[in-house]
N, C-alpha and C. Protein backbone atom coordinates (compact mmCIF):
# COMPACT_ATOMS: atom_id res chain seq x y z
N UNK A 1 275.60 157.47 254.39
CA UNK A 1 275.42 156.04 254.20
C UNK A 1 276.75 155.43 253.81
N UNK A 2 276.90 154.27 254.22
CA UNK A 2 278.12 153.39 253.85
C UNK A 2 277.82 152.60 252.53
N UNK A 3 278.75 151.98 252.22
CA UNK A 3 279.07 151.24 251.23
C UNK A 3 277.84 149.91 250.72
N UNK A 4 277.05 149.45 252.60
CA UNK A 4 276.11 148.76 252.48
C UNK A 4 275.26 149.77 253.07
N UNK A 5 274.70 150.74 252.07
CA UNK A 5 273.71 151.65 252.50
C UNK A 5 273.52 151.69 253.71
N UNK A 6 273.93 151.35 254.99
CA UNK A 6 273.69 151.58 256.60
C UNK A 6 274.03 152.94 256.78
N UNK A 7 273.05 153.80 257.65
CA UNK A 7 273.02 155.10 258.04
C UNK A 7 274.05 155.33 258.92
N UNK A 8 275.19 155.90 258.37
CA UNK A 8 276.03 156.32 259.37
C UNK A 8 276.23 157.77 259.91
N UNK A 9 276.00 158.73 259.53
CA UNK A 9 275.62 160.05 259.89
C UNK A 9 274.36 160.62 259.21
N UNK A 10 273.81 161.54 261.08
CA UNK A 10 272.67 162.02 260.66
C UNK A 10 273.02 163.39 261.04
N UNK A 11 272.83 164.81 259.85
CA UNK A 11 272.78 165.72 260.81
C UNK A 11 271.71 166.43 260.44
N UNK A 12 271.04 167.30 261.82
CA UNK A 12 270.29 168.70 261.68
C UNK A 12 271.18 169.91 261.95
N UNK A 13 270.18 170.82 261.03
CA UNK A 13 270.27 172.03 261.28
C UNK A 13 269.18 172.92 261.52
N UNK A 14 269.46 173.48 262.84
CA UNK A 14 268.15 174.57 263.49
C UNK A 14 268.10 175.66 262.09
N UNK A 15 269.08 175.80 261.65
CA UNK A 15 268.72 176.79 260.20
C UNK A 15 269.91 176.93 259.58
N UNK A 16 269.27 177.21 257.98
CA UNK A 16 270.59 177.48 256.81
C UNK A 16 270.00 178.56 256.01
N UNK A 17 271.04 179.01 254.93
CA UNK A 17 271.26 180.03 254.11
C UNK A 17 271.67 179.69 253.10
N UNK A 18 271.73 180.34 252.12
CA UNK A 18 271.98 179.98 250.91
C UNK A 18 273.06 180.98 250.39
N UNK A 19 274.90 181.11 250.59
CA UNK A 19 274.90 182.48 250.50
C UNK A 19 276.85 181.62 249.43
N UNK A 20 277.04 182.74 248.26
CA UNK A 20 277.31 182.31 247.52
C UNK A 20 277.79 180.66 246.66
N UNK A 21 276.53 180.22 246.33
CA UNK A 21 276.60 179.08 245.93
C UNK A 21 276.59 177.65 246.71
N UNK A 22 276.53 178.14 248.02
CA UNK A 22 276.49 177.19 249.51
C UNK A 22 275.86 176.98 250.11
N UNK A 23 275.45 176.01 251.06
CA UNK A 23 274.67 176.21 252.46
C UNK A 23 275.24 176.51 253.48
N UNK A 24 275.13 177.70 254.30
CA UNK A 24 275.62 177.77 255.91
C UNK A 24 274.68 177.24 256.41
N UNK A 25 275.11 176.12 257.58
CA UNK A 25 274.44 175.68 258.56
C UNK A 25 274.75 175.95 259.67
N UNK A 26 273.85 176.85 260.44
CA UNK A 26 273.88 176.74 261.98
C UNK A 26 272.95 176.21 262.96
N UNK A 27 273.51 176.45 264.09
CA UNK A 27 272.89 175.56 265.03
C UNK A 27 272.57 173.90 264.97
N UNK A 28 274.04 173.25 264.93
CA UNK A 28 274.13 171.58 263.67
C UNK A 28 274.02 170.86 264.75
N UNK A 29 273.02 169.82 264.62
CA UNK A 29 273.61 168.81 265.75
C UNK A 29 273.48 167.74 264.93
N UNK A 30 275.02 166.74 265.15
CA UNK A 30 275.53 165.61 263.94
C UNK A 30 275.74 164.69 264.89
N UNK A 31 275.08 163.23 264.47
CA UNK A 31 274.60 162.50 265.06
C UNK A 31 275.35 160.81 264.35
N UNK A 32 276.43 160.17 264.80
CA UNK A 32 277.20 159.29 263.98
C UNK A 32 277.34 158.28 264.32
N UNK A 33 276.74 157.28 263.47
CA UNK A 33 276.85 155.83 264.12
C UNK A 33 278.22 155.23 263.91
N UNK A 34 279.16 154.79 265.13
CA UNK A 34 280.64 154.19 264.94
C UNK A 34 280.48 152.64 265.23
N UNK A 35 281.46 152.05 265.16
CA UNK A 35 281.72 150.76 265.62
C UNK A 35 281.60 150.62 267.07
N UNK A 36 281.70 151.41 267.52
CA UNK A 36 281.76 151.20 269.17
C UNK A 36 280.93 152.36 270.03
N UNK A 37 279.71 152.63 269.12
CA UNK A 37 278.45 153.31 269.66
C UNK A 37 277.72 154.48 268.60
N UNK A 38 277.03 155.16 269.44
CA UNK A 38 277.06 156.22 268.94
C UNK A 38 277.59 157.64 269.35
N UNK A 39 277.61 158.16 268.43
CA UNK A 39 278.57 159.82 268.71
C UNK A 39 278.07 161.05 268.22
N UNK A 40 277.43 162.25 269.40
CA UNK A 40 276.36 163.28 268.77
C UNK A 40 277.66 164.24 269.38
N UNK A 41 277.38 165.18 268.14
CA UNK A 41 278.46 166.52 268.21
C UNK A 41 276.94 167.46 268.12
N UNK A 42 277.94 168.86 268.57
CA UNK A 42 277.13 169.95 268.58
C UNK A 42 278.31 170.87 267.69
N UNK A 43 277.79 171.63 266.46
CA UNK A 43 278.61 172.32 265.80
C UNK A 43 277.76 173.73 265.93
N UNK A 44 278.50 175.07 265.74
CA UNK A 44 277.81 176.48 265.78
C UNK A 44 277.52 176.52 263.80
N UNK A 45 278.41 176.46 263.45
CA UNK A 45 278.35 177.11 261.92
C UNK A 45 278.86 175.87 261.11
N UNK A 46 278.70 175.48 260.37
CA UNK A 46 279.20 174.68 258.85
C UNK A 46 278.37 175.03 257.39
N UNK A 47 279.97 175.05 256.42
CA UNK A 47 279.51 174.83 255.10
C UNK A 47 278.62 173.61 254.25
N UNK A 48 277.63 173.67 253.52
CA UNK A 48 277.44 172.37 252.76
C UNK A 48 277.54 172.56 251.23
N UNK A 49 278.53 172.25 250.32
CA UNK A 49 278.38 172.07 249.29
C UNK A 49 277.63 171.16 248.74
N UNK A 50 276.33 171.51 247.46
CA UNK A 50 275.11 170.49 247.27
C UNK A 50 274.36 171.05 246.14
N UNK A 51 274.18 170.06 245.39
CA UNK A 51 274.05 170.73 243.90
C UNK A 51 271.75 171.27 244.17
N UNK A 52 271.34 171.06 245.48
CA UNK A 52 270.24 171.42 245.81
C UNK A 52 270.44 172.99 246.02
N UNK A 53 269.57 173.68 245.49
CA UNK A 53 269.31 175.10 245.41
C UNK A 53 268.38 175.68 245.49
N UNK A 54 268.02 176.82 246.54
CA UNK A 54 266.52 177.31 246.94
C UNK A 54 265.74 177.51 245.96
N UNK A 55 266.14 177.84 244.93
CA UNK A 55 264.52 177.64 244.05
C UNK A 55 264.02 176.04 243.87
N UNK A 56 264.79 174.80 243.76
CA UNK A 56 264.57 173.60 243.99
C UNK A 56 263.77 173.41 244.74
N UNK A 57 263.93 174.22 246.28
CA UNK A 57 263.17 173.60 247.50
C UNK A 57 261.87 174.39 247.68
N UNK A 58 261.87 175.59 246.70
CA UNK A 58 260.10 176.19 246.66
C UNK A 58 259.63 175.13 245.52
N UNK A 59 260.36 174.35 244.58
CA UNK A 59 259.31 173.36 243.51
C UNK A 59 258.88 172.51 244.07
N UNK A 60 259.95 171.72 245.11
CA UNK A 60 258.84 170.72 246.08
C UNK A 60 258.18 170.74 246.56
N UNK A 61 257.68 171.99 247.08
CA UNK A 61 256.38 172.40 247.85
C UNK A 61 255.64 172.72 247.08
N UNK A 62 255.52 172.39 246.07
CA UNK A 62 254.12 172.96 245.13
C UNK A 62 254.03 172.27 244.04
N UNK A 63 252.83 171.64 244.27
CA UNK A 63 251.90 170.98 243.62
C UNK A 63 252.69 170.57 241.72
N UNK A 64 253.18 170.04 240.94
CA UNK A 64 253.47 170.11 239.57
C UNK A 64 252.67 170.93 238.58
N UNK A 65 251.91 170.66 238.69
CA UNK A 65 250.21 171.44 237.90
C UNK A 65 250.35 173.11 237.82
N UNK A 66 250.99 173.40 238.99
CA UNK A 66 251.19 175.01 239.26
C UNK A 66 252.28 175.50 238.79
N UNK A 67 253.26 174.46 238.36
CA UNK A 67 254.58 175.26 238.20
C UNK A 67 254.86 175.77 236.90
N UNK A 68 255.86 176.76 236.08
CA UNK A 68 255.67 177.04 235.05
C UNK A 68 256.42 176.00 234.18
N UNK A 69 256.39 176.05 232.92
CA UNK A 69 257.16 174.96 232.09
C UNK A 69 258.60 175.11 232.39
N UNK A 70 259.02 176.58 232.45
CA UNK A 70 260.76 176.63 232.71
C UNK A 70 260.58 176.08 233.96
N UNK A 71 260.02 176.15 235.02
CA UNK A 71 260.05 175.34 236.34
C UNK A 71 260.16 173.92 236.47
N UNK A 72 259.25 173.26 235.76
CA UNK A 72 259.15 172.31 235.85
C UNK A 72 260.37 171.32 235.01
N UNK A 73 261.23 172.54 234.03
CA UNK A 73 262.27 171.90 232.93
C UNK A 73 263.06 171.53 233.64
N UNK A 74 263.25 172.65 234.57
CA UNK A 74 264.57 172.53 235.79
C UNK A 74 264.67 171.54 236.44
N UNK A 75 263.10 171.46 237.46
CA UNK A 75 263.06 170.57 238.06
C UNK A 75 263.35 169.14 237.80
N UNK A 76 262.76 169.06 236.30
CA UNK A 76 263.18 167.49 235.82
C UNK A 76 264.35 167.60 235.67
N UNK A 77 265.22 168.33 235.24
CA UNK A 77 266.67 168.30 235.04
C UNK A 77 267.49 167.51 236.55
N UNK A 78 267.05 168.56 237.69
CA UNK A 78 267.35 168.34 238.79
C UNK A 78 267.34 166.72 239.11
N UNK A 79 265.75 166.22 239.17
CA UNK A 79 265.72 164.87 239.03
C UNK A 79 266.30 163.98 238.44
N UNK A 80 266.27 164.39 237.33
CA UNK A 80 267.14 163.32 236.25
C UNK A 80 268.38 163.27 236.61
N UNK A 81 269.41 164.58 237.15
CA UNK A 81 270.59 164.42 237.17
C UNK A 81 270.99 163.47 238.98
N UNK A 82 269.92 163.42 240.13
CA UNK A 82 270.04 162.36 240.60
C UNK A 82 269.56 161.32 241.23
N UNK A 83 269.03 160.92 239.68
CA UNK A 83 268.51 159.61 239.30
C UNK A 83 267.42 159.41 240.19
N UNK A 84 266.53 160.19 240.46
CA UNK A 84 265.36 160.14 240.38
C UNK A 84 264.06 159.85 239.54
N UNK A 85 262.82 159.75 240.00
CA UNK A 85 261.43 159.44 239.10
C UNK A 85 260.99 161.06 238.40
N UNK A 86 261.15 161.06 237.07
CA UNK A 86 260.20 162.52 236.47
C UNK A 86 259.23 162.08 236.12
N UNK A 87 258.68 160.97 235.70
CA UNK A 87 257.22 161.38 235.42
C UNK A 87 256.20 161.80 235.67
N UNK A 88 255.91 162.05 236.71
CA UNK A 88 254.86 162.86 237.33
C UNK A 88 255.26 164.42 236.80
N UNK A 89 256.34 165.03 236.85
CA UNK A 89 256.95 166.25 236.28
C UNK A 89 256.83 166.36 234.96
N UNK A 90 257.17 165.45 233.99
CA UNK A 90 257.43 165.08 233.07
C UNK A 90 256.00 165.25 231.73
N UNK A 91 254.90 164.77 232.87
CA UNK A 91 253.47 164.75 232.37
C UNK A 91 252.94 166.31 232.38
N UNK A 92 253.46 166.81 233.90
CA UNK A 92 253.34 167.84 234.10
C UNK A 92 253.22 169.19 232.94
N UNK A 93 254.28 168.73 232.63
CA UNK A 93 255.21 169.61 231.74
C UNK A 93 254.59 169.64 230.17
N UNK A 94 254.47 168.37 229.79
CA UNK A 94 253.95 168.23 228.73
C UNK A 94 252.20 168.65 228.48
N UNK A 95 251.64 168.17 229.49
CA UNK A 95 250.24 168.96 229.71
C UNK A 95 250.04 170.57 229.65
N UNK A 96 251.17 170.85 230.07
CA UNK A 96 251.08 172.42 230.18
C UNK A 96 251.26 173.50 229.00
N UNK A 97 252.16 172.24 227.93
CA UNK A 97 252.93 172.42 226.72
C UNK A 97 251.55 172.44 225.65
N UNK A 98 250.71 171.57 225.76
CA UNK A 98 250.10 171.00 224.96
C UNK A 98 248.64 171.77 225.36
N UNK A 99 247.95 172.59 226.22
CA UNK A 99 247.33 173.17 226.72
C UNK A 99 246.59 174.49 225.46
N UNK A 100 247.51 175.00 225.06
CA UNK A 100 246.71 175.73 224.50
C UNK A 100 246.80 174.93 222.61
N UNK A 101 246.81 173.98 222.00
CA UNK A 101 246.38 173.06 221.78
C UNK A 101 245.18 172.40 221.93
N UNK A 102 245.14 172.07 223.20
CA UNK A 102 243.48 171.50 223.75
C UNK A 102 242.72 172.71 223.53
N UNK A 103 243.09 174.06 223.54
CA UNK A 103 242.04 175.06 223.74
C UNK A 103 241.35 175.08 222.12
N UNK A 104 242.50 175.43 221.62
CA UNK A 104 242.00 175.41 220.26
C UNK A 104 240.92 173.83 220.02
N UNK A 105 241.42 173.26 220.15
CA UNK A 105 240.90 171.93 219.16
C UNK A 105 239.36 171.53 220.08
N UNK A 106 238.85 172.60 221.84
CA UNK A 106 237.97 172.45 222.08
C UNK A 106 236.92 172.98 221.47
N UNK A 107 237.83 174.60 220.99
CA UNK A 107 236.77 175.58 219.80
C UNK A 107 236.32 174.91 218.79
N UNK A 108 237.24 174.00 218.60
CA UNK A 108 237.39 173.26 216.83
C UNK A 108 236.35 172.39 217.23
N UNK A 109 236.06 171.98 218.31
CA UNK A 109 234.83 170.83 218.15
C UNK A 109 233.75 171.67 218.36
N UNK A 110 233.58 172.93 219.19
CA UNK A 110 232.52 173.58 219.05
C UNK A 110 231.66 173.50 217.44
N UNK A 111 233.17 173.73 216.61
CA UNK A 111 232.13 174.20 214.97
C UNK A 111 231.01 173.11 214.52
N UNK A 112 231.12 172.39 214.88
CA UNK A 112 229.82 171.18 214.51
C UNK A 112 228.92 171.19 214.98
N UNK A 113 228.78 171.54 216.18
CA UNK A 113 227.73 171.83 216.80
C UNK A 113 227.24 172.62 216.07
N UNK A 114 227.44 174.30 215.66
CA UNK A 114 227.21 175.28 215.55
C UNK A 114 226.87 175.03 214.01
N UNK A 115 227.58 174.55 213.16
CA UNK A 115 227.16 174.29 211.98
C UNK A 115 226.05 173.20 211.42
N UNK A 116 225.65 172.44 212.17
CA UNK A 116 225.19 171.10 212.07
C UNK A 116 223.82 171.38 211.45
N UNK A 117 223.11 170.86 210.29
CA UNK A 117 221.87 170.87 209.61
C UNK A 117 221.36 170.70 210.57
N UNK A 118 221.32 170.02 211.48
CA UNK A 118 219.79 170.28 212.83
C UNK A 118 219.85 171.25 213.65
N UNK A 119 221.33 172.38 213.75
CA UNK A 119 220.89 173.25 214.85
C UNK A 119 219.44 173.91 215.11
N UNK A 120 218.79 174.11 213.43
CA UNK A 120 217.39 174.76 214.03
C UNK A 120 216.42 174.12 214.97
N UNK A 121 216.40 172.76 214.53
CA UNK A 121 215.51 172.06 215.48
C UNK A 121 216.05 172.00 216.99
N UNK A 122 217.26 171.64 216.91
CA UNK A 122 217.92 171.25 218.28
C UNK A 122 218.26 173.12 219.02
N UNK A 123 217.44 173.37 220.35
CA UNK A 123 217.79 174.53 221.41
C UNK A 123 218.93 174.80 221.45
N UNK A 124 219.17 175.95 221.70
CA UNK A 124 220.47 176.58 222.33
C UNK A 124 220.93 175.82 223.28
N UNK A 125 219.76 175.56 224.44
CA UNK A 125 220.06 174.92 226.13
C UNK A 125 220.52 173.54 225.62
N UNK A 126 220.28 172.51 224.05
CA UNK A 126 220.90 171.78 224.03
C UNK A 126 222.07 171.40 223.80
N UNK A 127 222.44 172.55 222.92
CA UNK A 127 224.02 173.00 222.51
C UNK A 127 224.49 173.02 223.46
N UNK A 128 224.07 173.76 224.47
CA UNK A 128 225.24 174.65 225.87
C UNK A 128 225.24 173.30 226.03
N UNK A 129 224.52 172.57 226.33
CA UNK A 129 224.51 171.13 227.46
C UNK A 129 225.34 170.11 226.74
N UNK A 130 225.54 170.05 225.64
CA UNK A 130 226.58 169.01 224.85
C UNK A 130 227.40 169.30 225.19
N UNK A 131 227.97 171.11 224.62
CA UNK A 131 229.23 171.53 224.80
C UNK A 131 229.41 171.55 225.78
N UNK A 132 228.97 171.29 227.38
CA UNK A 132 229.69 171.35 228.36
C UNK A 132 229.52 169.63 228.53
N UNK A 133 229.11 169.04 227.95
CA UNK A 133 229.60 167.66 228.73
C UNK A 133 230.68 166.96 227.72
N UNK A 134 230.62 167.71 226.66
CA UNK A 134 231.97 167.39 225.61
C UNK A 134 233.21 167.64 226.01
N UNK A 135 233.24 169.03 226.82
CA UNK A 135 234.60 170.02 227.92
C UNK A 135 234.65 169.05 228.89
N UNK A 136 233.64 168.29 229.50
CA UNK A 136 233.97 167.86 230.78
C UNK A 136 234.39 166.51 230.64
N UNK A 137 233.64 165.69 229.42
CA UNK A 137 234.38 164.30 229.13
C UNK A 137 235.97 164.94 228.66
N UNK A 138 236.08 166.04 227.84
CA UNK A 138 237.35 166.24 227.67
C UNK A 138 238.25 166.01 229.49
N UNK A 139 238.41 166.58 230.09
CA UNK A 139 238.44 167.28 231.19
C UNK A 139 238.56 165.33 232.02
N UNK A 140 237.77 164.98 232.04
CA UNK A 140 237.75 163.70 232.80
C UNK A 140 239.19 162.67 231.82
N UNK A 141 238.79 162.87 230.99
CA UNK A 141 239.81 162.06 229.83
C UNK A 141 241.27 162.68 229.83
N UNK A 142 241.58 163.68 230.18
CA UNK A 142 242.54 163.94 230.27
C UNK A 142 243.23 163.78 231.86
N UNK A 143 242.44 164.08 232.61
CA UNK A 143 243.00 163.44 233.74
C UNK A 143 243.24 162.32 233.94
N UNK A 144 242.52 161.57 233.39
CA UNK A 144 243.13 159.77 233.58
C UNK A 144 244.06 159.06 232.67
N UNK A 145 244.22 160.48 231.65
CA UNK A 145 245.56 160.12 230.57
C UNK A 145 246.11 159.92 231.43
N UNK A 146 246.75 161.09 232.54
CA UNK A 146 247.89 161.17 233.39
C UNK A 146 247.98 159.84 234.38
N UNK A 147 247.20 160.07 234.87
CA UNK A 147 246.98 158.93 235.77
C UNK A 147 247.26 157.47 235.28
N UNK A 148 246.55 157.07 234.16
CA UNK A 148 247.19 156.38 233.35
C UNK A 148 248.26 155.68 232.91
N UNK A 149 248.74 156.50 232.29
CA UNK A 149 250.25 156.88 231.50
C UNK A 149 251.05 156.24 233.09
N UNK A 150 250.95 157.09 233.63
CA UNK A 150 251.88 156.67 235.15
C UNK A 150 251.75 155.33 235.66
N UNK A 151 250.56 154.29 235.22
CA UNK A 151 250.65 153.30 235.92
C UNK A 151 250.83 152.25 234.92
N UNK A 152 250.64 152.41 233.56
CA UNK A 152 251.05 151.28 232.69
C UNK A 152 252.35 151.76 232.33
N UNK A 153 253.08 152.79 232.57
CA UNK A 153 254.05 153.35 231.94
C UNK A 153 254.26 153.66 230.61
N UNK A 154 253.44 154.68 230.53
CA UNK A 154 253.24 154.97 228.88
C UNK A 154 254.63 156.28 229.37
N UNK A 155 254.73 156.42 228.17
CA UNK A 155 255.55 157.37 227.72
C UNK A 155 254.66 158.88 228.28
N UNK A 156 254.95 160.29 228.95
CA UNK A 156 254.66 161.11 229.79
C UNK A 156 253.75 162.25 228.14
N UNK A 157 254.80 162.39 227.28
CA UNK A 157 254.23 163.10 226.02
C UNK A 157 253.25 162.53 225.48
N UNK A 158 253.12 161.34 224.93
CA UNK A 158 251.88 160.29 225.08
C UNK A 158 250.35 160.54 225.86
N UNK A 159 251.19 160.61 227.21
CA UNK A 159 249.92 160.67 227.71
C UNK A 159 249.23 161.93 227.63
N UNK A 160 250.15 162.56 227.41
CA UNK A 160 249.70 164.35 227.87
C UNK A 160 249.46 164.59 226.22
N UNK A 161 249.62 163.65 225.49
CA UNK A 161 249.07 164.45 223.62
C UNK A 161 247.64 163.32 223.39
N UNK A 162 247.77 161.94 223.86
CA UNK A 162 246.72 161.64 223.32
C UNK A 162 245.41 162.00 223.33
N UNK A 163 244.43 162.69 224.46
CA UNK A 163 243.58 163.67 224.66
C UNK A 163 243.16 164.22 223.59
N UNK A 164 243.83 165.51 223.78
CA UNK A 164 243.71 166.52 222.36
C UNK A 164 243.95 165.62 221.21
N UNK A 165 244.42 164.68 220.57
CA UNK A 165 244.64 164.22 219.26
C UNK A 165 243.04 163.41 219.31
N UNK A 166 242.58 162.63 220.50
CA UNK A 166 241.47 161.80 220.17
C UNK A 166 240.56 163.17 220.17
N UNK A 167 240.47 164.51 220.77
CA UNK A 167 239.71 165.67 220.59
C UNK A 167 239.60 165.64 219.27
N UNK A 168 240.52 166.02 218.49
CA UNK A 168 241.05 166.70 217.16
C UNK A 168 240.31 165.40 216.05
N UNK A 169 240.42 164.47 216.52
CA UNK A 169 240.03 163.31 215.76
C UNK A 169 238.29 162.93 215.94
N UNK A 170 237.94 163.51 216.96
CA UNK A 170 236.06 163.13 217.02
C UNK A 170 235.70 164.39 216.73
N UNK A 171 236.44 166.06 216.59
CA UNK A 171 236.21 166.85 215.59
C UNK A 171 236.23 166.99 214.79
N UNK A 172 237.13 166.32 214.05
CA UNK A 172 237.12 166.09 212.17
C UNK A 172 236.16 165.38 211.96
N UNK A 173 235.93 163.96 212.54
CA UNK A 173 234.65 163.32 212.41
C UNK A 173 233.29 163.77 212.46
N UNK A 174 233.09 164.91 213.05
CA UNK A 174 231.63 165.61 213.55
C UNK A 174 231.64 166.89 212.68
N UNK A 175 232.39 167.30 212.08
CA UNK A 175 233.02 168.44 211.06
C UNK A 175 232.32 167.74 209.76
N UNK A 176 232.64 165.93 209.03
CA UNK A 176 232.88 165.38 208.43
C UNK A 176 230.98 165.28 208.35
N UNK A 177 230.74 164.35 209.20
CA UNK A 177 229.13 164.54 209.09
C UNK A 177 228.04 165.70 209.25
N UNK A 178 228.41 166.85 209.13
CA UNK A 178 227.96 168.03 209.32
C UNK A 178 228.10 168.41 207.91
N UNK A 179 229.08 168.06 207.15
CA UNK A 179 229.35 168.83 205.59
C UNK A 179 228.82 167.97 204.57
């Protein structure tokens, strides 16, 4: 691109490598818009120096949700350094961080149930059936943190902690009327 972002060279490559710290490109065909037309070369081999690196290009192909936290650290690094969007990564990351967190504090709401002066009256099948629609409002609520967060622009840690804290907070409360 030029100076007024206008596309002035395009090139492919039928294939590259990654071989100390570089890209070899072969089979190039470079494609250049001039003042007085256009101009397509055919090259066999070229170098590309480029701060993009094959583990970079397996994170784009996969989903954020899947990647590990050091993956996803990188990746935002990557982004950030050019000047790209992380939050979607960013949420990523922090969800993943904050995960076993939610696990605990889902046990932690279990105890009320389990302790509660009416368990005798109230069934087992009604327990199971709370506790799974308590996991699944969890579960719904945390997905639309993310979702969320991304469209009012909340802060990515925010979105990915408030969940578990409103968990942690209607468990102390149900802990609170149980004792």
């Amino acid at each position: 691109f030029d100076d007024d972002a206008r596309l002035r060279t395009s090139t492919y490559a039928r294939s590259a490598s990654y071989v100390d710290g570089q890209w070899v490109l072969s089979g190039i065909r470079q494609t250049e818009v001039a003042e007085h037309g256009v101009v397509a070369r055919q090259i066999e081999q070229a170098s590309w120096n480029s701060v993009l690196r094959p583990e970079l290009l397996s994170i784009v192909a996969v989903k954020p949700e899947i990647l590990s936290v050091w993956s996803l650290v990188r990746y935002i690094e990557y982004l950030d350094s050019n000047n790209l969007e992380t939050r979607l990564y960013q949420h990523a990351m922090w969800a993943k961080i904050f995960y076993p967190a939610a696990t605990a504090v889902m046990v932690f709401l279990a105890v009320p149930l389990v302790l509660s002066s009416s368990s005798r009256s109230v069934s087992m099948g009604r327990r199971v059936m709370l506790g799974f629609l308590i996991g699944l409002a969890f579960h719904v609520i945390n997905t639309a943190s993310g979702n969320l967060g991304a469209v009012v622009d909340l802060s990515p840690l925010a979105s990915a902690a408030a969940p578990t804290l409103l968990a942690l907070l209607v468990g102390m409360v149900m802990l609170r009327r149980t004792a």
